[in-house]
C-alpha atoms as a PDB file:
ATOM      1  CA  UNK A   1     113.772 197.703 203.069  1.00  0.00           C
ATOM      2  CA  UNK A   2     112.027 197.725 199.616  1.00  0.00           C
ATOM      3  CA  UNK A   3     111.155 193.936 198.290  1.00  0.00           C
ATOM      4  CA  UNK A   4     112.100 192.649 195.399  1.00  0.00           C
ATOM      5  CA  UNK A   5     110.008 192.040 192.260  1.00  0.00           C
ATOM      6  CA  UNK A   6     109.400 188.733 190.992  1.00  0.00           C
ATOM      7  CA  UNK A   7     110.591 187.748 188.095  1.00  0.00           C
ATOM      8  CA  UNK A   8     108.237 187.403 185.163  1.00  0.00           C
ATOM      9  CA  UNK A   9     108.103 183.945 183.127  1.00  0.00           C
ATOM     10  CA  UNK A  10     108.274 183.589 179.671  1.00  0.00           C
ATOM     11  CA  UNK A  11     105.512 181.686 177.681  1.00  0.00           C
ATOM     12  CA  UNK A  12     108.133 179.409 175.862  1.00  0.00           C
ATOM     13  CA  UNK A  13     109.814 178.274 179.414  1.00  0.00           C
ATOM     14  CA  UNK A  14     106.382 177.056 180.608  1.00  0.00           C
ATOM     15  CA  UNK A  15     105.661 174.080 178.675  1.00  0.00           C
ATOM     16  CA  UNK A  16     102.043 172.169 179.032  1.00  0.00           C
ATOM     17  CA  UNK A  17     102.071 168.473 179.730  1.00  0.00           C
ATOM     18  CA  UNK A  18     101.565 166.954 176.599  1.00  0.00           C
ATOM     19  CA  UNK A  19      98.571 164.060 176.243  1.00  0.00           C
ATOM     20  CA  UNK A  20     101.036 161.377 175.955  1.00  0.00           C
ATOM     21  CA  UNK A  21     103.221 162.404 179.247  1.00  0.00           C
ATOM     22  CA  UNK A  22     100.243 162.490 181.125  1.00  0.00           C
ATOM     23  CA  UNK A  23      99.406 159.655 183.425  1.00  0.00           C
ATOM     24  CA  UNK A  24      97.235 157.320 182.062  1.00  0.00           C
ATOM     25  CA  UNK A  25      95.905 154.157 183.880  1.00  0.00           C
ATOM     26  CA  UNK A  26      95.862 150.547 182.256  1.00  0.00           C
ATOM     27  CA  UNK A  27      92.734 149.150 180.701  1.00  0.00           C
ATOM     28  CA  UNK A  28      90.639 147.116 182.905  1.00  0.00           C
ATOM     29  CA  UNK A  29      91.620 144.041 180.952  1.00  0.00           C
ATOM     30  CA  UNK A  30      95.323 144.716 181.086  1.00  0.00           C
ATOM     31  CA  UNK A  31      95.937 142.995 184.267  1.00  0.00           C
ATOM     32  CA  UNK A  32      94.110 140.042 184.125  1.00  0.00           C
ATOM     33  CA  UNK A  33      95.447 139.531 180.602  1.00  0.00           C
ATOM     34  CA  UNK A  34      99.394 140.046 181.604  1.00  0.00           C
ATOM     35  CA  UNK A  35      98.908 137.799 184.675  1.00  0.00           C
ATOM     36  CA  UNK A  36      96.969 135.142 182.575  1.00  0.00           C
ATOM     37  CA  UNK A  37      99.949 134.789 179.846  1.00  0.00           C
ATOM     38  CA  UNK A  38     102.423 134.275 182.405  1.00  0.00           C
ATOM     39  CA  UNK A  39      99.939 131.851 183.942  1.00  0.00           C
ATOM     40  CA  UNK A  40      99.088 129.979 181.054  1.00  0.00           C
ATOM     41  CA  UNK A  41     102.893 129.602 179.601  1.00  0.00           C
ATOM     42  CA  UNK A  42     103.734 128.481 183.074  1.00  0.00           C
ATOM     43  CA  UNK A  43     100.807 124.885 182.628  1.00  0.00           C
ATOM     44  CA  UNK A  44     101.810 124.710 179.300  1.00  0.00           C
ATOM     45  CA  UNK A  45     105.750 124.085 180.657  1.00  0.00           C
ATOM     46  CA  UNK A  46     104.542 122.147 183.234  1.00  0.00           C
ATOM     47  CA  UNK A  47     102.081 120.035 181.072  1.00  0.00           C
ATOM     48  CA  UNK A  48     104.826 119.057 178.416  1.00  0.00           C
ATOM     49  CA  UNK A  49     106.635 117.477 180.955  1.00  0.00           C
ATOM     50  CA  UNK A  50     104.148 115.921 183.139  1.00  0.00           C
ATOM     51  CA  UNK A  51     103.090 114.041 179.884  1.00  0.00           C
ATOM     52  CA  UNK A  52     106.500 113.404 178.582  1.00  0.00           C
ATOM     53  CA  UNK A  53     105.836 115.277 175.629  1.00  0.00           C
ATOM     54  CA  UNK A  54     102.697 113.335 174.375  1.00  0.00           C
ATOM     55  CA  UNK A  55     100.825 117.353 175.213  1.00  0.00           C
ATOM     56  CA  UNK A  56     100.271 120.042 174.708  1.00  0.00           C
ATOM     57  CA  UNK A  57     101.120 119.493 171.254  1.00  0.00           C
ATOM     58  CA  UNK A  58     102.956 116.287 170.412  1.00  0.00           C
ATOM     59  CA  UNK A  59     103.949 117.253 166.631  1.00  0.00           C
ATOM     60  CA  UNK A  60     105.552 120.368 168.457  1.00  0.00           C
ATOM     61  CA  UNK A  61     108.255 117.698 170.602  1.00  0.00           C
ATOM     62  CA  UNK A  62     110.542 120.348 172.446  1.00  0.00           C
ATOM     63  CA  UNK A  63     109.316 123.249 170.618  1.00  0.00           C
ATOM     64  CA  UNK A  64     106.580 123.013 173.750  1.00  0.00           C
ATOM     65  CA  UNK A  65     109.155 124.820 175.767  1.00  0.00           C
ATOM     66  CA  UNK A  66     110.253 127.562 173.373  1.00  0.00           C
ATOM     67  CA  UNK A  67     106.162 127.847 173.316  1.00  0.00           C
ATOM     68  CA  UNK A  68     105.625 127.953 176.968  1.00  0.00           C
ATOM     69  CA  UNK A  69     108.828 130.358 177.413  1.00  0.00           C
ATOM     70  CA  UNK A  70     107.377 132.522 174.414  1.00  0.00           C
ATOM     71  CA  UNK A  71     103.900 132.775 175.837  1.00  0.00           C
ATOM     72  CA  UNK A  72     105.130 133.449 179.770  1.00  0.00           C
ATOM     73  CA  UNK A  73     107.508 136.287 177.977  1.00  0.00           C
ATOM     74  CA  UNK A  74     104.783 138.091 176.429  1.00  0.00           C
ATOM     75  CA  UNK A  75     102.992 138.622 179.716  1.00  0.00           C
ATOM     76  CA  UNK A  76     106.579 139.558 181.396  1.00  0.00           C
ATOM     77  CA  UNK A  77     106.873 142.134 178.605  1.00  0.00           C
ATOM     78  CA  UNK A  78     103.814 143.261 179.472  1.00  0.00           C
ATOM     79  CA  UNK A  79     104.684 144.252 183.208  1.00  0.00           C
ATOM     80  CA  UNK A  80     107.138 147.123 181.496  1.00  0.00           C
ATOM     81  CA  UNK A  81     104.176 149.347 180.436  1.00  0.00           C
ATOM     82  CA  UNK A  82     102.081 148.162 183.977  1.00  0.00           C
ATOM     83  CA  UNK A  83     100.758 151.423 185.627  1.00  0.00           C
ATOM     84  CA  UNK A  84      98.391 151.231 188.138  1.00  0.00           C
END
């Protein structure tokens, strides 16, 4: 029984990975960075009300928390482009 030929492919089906859909690994600093804003907006929390608001910044009164939040955010923001 003859075999069948395979089927040819046409240059415009085959389409090269472009540079940005290629996998690309974090910067070395990108970890320690995302893990350190999470870190450091979690003390800063946790220092405004160990002191009763007289730190990190007493000007700031409950604006420390929208601070600490804000800060913490950033480095959960940063876990969405995390590749390792």
């Amino acid at each position: 029984m003859p075999e069948s030929k395979p089927r040819k492919r046409n240059a415009d089906t085959e389409k090269p990975a472009s540079a940005s859909q290629a996998y690309k690994p974090n910067a070395v600093w990108f970890k320690p960075v995302m893990f350190g804003l999470m870190i450091i907006g979690l003390l800063w929390i946790i220092t405004f009300y160990i002191s009763e608001g007289a730190l990190p910044v007493r000007e700031w009164e409950s604006w420390n928390i929208v601070a600490g939040f804000g800060i913490a955010i950033a480095g959960f923001l940063m876990t969405t482009r995390w590749r390792s």
